[in-house]
N, C-alpha and C. Protein backbone atom coordinates (compact mmCIF):
# COMPACT_ATOMS: atom_id res chain seq x y z
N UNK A 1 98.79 102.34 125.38
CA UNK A 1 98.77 100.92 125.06
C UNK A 1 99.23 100.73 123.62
N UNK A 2 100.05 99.97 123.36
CA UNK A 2 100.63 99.48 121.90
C UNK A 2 99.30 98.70 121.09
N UNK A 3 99.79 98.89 119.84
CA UNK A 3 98.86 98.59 118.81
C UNK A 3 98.91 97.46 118.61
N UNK A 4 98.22 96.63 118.28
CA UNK A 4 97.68 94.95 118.46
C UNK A 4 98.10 94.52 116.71
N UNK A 5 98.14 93.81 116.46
CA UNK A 5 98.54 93.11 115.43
C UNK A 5 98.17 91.84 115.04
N UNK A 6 97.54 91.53 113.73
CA UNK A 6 97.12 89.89 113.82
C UNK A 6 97.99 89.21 112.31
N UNK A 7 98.66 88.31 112.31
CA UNK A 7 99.34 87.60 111.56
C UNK A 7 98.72 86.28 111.35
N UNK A 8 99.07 85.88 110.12
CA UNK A 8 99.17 84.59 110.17
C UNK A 8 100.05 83.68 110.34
N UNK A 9 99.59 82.20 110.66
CA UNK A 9 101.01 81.12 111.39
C UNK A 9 101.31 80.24 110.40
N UNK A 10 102.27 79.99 109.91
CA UNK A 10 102.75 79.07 108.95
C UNK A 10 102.88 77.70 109.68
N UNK A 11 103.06 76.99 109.03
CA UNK A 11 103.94 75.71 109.45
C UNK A 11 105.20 75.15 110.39
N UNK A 12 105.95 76.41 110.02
CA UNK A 12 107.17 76.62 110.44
C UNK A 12 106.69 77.40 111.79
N UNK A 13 105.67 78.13 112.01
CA UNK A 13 105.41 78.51 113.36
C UNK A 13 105.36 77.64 114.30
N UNK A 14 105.31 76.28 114.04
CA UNK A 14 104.11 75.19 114.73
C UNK A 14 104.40 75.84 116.39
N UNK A 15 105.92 76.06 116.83
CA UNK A 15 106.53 75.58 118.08
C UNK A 15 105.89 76.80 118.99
N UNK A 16 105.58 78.25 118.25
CA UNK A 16 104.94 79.30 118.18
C UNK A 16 103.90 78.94 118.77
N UNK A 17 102.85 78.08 117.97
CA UNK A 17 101.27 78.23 118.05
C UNK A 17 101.07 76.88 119.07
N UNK A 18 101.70 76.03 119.21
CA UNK A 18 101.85 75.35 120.36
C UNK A 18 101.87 75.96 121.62
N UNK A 19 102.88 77.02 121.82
CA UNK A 19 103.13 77.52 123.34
C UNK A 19 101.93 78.66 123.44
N UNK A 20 101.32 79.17 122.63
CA UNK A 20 100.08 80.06 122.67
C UNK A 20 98.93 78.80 122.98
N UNK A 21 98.59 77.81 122.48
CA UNK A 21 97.68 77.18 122.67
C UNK A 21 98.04 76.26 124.12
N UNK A 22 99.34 76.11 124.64
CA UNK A 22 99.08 75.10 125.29
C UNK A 22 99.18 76.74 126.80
N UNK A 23 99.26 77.51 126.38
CA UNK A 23 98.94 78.66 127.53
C UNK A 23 97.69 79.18 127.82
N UNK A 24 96.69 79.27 126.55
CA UNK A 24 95.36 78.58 126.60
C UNK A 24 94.67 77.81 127.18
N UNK A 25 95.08 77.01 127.03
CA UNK A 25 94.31 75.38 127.78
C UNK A 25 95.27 75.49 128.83
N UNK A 26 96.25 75.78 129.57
CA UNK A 26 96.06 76.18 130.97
C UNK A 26 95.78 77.34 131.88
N UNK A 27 95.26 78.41 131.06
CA UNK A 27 94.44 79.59 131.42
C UNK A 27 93.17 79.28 131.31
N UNK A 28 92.21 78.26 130.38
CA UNK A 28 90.91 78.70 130.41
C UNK A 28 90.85 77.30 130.13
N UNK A 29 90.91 76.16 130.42
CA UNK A 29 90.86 74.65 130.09
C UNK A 29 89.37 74.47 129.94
N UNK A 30 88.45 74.99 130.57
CA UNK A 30 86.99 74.75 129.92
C UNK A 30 86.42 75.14 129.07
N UNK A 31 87.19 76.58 128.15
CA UNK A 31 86.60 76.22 126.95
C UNK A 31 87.23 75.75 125.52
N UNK A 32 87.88 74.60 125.98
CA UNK A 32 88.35 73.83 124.89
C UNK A 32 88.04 72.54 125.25
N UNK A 33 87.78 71.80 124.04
CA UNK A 33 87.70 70.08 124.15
C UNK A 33 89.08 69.24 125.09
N UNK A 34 89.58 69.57 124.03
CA UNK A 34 91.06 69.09 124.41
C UNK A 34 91.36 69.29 125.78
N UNK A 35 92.65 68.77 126.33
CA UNK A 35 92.83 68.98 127.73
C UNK A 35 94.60 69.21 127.18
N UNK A 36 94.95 70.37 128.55
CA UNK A 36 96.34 70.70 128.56
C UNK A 36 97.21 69.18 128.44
N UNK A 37 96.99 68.07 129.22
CA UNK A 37 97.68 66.88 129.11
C UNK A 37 97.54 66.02 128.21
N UNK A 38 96.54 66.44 127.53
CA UNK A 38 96.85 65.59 125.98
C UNK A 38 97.48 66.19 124.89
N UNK A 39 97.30 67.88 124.74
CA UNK A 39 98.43 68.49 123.68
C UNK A 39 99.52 68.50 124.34
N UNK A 40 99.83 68.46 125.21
CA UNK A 40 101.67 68.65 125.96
C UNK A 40 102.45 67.19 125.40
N UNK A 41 101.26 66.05 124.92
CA UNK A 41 102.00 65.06 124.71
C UNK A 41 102.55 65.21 123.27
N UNK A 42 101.59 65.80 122.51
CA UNK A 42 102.01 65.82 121.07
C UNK A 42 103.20 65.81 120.46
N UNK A 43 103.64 65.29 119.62
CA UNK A 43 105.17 65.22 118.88
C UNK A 43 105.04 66.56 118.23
N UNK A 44 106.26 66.74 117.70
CA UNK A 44 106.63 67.53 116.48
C UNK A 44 105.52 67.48 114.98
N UNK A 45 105.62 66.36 114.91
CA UNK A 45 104.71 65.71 113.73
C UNK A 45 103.64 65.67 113.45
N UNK A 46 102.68 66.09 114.73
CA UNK A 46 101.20 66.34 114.93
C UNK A 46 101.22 67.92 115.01
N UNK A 47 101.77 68.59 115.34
CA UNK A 47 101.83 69.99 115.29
C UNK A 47 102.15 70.45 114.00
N UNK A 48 103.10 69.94 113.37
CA UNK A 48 102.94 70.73 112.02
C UNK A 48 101.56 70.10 111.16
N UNK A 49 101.31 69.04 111.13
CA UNK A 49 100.18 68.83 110.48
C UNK A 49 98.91 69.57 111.13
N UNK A 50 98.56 69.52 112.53
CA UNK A 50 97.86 70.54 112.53
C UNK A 50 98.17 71.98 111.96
N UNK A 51 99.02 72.38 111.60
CA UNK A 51 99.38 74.09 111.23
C UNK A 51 98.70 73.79 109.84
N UNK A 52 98.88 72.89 109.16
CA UNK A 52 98.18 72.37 107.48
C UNK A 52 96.93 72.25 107.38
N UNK A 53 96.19 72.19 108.45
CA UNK A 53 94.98 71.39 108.39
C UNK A 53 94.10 73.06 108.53
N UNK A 54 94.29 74.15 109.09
CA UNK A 54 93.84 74.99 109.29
C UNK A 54 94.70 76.19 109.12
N UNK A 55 93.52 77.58 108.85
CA UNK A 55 94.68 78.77 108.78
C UNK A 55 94.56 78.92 110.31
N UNK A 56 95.69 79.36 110.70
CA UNK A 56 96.18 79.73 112.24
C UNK A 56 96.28 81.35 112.17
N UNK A 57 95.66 82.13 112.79
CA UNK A 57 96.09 83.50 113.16
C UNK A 57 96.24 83.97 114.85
N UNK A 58 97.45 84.45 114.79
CA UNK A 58 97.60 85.33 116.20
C UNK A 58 97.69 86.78 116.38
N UNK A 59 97.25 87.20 117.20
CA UNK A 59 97.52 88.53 117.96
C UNK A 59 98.48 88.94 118.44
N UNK A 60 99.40 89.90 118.46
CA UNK A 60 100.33 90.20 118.86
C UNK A 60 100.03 91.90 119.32
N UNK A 61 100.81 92.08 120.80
CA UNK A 61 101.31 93.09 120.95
C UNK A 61 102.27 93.07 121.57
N UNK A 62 103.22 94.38 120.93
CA UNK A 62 104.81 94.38 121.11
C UNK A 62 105.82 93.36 120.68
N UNK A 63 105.21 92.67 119.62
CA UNK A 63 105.89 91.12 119.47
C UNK A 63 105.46 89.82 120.58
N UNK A 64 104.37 90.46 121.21
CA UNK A 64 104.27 88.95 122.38
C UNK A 64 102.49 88.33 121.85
N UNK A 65 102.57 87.47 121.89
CA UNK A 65 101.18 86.86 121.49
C UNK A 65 100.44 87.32 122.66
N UNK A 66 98.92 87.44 122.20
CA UNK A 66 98.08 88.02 122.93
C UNK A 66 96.34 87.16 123.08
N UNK A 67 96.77 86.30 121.27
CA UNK A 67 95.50 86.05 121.13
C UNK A 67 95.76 85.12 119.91
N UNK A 68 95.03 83.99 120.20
CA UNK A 68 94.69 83.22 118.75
C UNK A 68 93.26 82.48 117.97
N UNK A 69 93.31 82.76 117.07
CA UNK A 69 91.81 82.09 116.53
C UNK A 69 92.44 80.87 115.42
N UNK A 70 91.23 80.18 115.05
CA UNK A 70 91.64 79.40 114.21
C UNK A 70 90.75 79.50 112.80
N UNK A 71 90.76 79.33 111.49
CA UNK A 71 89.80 79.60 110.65
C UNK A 71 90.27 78.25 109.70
N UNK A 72 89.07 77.13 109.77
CA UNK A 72 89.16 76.06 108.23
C UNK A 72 88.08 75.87 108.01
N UNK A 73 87.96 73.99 107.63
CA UNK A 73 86.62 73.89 106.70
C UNK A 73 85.57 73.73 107.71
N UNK A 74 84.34 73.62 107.50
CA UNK A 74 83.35 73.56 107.91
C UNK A 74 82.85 72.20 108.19
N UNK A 75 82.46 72.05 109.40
CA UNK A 75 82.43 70.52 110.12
C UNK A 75 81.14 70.16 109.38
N UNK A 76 80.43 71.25 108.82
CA UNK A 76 79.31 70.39 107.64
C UNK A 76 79.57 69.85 106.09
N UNK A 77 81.25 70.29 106.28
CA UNK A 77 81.52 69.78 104.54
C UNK A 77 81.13 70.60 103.54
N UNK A 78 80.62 72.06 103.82
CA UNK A 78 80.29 72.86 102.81
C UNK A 78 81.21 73.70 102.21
N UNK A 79 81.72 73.23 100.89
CA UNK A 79 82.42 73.86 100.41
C UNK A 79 82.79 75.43 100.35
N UNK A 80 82.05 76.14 100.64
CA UNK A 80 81.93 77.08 100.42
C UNK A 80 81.51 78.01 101.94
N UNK A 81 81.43 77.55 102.89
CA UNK A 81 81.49 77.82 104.24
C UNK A 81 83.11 77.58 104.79
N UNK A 82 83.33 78.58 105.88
CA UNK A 82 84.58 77.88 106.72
C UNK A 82 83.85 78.21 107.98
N UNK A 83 84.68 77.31 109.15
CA UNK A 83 84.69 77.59 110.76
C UNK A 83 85.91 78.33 110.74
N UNK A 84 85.22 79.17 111.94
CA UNK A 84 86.16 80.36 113.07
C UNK A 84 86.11 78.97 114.47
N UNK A 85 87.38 78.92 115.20
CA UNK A 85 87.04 78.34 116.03
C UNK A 85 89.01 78.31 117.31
N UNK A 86 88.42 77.76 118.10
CA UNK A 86 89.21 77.96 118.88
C UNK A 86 90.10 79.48 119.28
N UNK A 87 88.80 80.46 119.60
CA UNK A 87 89.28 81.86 120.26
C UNK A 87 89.77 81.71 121.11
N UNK A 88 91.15 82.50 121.57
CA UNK A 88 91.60 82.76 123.00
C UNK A 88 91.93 83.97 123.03
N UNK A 89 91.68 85.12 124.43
CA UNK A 89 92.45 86.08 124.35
C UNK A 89 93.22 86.29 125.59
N UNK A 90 94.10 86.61 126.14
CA UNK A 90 94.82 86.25 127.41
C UNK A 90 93.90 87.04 128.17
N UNK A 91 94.07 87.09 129.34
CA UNK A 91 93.31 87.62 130.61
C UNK A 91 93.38 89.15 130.49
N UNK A 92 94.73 89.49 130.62
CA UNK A 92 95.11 91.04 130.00
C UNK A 92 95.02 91.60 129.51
N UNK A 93 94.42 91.18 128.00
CA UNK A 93 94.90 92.03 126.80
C UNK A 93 92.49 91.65 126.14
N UNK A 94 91.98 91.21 127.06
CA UNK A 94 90.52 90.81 127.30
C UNK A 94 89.83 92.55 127.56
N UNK A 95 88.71 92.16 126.68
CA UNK A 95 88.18 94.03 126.64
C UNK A 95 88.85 94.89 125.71
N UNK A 96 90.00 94.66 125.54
CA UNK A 96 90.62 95.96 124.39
C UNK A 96 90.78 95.45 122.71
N UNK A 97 89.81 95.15 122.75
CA UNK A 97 89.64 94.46 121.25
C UNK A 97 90.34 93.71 120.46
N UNK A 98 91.22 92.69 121.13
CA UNK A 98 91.85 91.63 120.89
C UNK A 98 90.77 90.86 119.77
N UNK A 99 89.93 90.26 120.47
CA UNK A 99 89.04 89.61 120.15
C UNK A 99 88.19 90.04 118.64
N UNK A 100 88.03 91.42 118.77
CA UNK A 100 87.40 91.76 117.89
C UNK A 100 88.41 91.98 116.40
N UNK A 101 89.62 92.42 117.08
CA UNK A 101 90.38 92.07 115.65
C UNK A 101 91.05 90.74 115.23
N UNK A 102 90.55 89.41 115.73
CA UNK A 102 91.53 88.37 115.38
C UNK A 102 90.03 88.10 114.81
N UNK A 103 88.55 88.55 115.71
CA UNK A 103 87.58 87.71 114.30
C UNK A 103 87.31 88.24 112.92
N UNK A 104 87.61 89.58 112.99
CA UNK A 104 87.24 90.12 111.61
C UNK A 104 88.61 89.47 110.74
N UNK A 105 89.84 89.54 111.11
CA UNK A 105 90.94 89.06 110.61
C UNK A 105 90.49 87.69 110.03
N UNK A 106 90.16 86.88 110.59
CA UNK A 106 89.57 84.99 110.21
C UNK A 106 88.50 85.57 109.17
N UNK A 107 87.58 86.24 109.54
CA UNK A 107 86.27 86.64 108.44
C UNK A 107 87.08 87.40 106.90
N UNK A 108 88.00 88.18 107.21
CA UNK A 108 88.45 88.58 106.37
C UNK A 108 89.49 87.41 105.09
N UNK A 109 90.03 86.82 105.74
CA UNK A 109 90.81 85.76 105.75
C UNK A 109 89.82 84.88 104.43
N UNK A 110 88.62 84.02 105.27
CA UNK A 110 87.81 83.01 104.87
C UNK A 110 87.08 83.69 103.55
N UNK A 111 86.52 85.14 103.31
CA UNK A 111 86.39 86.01 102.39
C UNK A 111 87.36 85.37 100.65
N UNK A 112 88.54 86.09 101.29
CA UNK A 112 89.42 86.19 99.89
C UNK A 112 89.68 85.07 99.69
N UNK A 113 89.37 83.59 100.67
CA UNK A 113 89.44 82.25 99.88
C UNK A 113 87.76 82.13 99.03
N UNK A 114 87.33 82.61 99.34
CA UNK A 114 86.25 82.67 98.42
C UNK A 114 85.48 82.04 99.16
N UNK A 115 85.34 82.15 100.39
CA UNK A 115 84.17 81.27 101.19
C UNK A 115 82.88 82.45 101.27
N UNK A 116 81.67 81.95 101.67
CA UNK A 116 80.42 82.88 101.60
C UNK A 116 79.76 82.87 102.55
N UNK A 117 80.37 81.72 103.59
CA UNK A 117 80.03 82.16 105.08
C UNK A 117 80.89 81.63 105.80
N UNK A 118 80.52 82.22 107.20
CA UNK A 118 81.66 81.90 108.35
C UNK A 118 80.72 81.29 109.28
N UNK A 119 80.98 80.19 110.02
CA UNK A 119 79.80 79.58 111.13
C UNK A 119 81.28 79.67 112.19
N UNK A 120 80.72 80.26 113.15
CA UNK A 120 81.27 80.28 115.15
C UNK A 120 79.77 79.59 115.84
N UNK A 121 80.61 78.30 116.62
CA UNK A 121 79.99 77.45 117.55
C UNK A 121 80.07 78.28 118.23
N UNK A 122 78.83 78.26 119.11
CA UNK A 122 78.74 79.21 120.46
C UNK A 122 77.77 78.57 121.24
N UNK A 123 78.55 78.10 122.98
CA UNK A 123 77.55 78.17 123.64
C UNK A 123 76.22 78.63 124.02
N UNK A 124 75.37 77.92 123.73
CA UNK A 124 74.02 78.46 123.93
C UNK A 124 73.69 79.31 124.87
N UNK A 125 74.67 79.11 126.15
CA UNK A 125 73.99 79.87 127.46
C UNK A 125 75.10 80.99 127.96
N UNK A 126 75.81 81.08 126.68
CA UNK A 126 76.70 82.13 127.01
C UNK A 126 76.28 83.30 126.33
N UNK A 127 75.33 84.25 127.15
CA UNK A 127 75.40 85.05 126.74
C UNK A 127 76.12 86.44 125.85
N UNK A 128 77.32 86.57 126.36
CA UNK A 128 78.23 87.57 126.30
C UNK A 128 78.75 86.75 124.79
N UNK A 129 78.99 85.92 124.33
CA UNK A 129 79.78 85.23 123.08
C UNK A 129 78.78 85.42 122.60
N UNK A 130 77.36 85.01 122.38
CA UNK A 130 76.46 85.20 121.60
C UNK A 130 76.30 86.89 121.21
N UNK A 131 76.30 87.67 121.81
CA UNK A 131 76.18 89.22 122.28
C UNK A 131 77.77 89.83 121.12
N UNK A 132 78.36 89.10 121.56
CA UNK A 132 79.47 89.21 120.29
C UNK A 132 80.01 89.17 119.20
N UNK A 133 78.86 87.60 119.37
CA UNK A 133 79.54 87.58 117.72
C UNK A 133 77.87 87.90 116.87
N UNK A 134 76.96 88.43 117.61
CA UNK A 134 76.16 89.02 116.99
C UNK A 134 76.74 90.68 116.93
N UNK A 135 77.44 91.15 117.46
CA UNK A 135 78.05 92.64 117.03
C UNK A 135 78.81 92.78 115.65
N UNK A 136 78.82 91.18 115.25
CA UNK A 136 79.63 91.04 114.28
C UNK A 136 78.54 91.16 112.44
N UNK A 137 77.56 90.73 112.84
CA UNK A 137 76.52 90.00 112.42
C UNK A 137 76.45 89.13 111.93
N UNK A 138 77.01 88.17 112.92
CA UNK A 138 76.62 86.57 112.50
C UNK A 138 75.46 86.28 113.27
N UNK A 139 74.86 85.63 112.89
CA UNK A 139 73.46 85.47 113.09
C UNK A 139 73.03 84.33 113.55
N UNK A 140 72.36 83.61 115.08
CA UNK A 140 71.93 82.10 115.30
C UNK A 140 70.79 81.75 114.20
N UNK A 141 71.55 80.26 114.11
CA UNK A 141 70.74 78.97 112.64
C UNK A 141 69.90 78.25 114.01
N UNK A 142 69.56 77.23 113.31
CA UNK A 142 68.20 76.25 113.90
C UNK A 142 69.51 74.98 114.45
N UNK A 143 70.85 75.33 113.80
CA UNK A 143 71.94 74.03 113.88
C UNK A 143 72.00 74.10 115.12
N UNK A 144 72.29 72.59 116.04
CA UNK A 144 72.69 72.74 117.49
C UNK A 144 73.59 71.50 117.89
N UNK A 145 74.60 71.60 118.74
CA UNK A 145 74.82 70.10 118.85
C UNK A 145 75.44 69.77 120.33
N UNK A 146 75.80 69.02 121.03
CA UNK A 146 76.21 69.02 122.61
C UNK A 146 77.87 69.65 122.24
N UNK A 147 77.60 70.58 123.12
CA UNK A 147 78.75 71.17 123.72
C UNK A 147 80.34 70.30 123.77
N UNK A 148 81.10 70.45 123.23
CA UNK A 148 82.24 70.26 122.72
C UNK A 148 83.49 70.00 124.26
N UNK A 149 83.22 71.11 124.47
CA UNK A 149 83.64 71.24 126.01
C UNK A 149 82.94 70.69 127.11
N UNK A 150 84.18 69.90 128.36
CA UNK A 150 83.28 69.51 129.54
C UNK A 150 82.86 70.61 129.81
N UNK A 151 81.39 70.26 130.04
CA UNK A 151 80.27 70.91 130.87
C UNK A 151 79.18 70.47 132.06
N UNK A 152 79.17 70.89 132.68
CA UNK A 152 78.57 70.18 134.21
C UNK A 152 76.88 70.06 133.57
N UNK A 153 76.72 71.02 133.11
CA UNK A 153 75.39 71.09 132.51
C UNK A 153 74.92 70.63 131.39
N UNK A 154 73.50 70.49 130.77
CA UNK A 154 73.29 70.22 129.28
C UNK A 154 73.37 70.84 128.51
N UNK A 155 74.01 72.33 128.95
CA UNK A 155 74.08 73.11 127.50
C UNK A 155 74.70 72.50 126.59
N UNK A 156 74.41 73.28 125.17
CA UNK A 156 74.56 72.43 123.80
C UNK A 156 75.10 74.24 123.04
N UNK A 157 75.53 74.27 121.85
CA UNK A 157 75.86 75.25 121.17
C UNK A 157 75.20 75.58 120.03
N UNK A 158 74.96 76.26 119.77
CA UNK A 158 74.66 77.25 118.20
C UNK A 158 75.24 77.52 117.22
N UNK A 159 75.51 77.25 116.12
CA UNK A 159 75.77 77.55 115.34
C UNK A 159 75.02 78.63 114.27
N UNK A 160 76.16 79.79 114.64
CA UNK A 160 75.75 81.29 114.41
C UNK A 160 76.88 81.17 112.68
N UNK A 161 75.94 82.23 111.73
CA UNK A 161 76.74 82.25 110.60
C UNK A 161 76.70 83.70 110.59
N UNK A 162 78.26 84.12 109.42
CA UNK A 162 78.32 85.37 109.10
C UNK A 162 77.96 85.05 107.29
N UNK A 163 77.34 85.89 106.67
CA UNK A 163 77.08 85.84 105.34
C UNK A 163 78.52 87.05 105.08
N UNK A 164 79.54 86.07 104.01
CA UNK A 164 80.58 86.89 103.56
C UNK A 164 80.49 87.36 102.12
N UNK A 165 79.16 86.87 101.49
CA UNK A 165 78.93 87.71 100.45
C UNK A 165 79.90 86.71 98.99
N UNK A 166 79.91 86.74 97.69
CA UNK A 166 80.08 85.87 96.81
C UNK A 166 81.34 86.34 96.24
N UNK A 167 81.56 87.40 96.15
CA UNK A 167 83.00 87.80 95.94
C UNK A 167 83.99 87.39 96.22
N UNK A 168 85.36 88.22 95.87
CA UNK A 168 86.24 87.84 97.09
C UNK A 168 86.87 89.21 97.14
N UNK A 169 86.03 90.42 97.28
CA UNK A 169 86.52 91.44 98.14
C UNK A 169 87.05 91.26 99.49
N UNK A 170 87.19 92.39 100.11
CA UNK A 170 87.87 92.26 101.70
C UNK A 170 86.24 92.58 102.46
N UNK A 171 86.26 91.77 103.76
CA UNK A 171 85.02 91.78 104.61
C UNK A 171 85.19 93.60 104.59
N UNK A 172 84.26 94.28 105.01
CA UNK A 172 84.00 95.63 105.10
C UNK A 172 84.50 95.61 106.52
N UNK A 173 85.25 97.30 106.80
CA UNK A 173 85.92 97.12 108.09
C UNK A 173 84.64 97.55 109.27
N UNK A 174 83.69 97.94 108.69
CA UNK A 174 82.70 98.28 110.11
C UNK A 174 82.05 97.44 110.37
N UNK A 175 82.05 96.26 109.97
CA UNK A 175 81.02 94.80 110.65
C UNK A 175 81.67 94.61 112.20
C-alpha cells in the first residue's frame, strides 16, 4: 500500500476541495449539516471564501485524495482554541490510518498557530469517534449542544478538547 500524505489547500485549490467535499456528502450525507444539493449550488465565489475562512487539509495517496479535515476558529470565540471539524475518509482508504494522520496533521497545524487547544464535536452516541479521538487524548468537557447533523434521534454532541500546550513547538508524534 502507498504512503498517505496530508497537505494543505490553498485558495487556489478551492475546485480541488470542492470535488473532495462534494464526494463526501454523497458518500456519507449524514454526517454533515449541509446537504449534497445545497453545496453543488455554490458559485465560484463562495468556495474560495470558504478556502479563507478555514485551514483546509487533505489526504492523499498516489496523488488521489483520500481524506479531508478542516481546522479554524472556535465556535466559542476563544482566541486561543481552534475546531477540527468536518472529517472524511473515503470508504477504502477507512482503517489504515487516514484518519489518524489528517487529525494529528490539524493538531499539529492549530499548535504552530499558537493555539492551546483543539475542541472535535463528537456525537455523543458514537461510540467508535469518541474511542478515537480519545486515542488522541482529547478529552470529553461538560459542553453539549444538538447534533448538527439530521438525526432521527435526540442525540446531541460533545465537545472533546486536546490540550496543545503554550508553545508553538510541533504536537509530539506519539499522541
Amino acid at each position: 500500500m502507498s504512503e498517505i500524505t496530508v497537505r494543505p489547500l490553498g485558495e487556489e485549490d478551492w475546485k480541488q476541495y470542492r470535488e473532495i467535499r462534494l464526494t463526501a456528502l454523497r458518500e456519507s450525507p449524514e454526517a454533515f449539516a449541509a446537504t449534497l444539493q445545497e453545496e453543488e449550488a455554490f458559485d465560484e465565489d463562495f468556495w474560495r471564501l470558504r478556502m479563507t475562512r478555514s485551514d483546509r487539509l487533505v489526504a492523499e495517496r498516489d496523488a488521489s485524495p483520500v481524506g479531508i479535515v478542516s481546522v479554524g476558529a472556535s465556535s466559542d470565540d476563544n482566541p486561543l482554541t481552534s475546531e477540527l471539524f468536518g472529517l472524511w475518509v473515503s470508504p477504502e482508504a477507512r482503517g489504515s490510518g487516514v484518519a489518524t494522520q489528517l487529525v494529528r496533521a490539524g493538531a499539529t497545524l492549530a499548535r504552530e498557530q499558537g493555539q492551546r487547544q483543539l475542541t472535535y464535536w463528537v456525537g455523543s452516541d458514537n461510540g467508535r469517534a469518541v474511542a478515537f479521538a480519545s486515542g488522541f487524548g482529547f478529552r470529553p468537557t461538560a459542553e453539549r449542544r444538538p447534533m448538527r447533523v439530521r438525526s432521527e434521534d435526540d442525540e446531541d454532541e460533545v465537545a472533546m478538547v486536546l490540550a496543545l500546550g503554550g508553545d508553538r513547538g510541533s504536537v509530539p508524534s506519539d499522541f
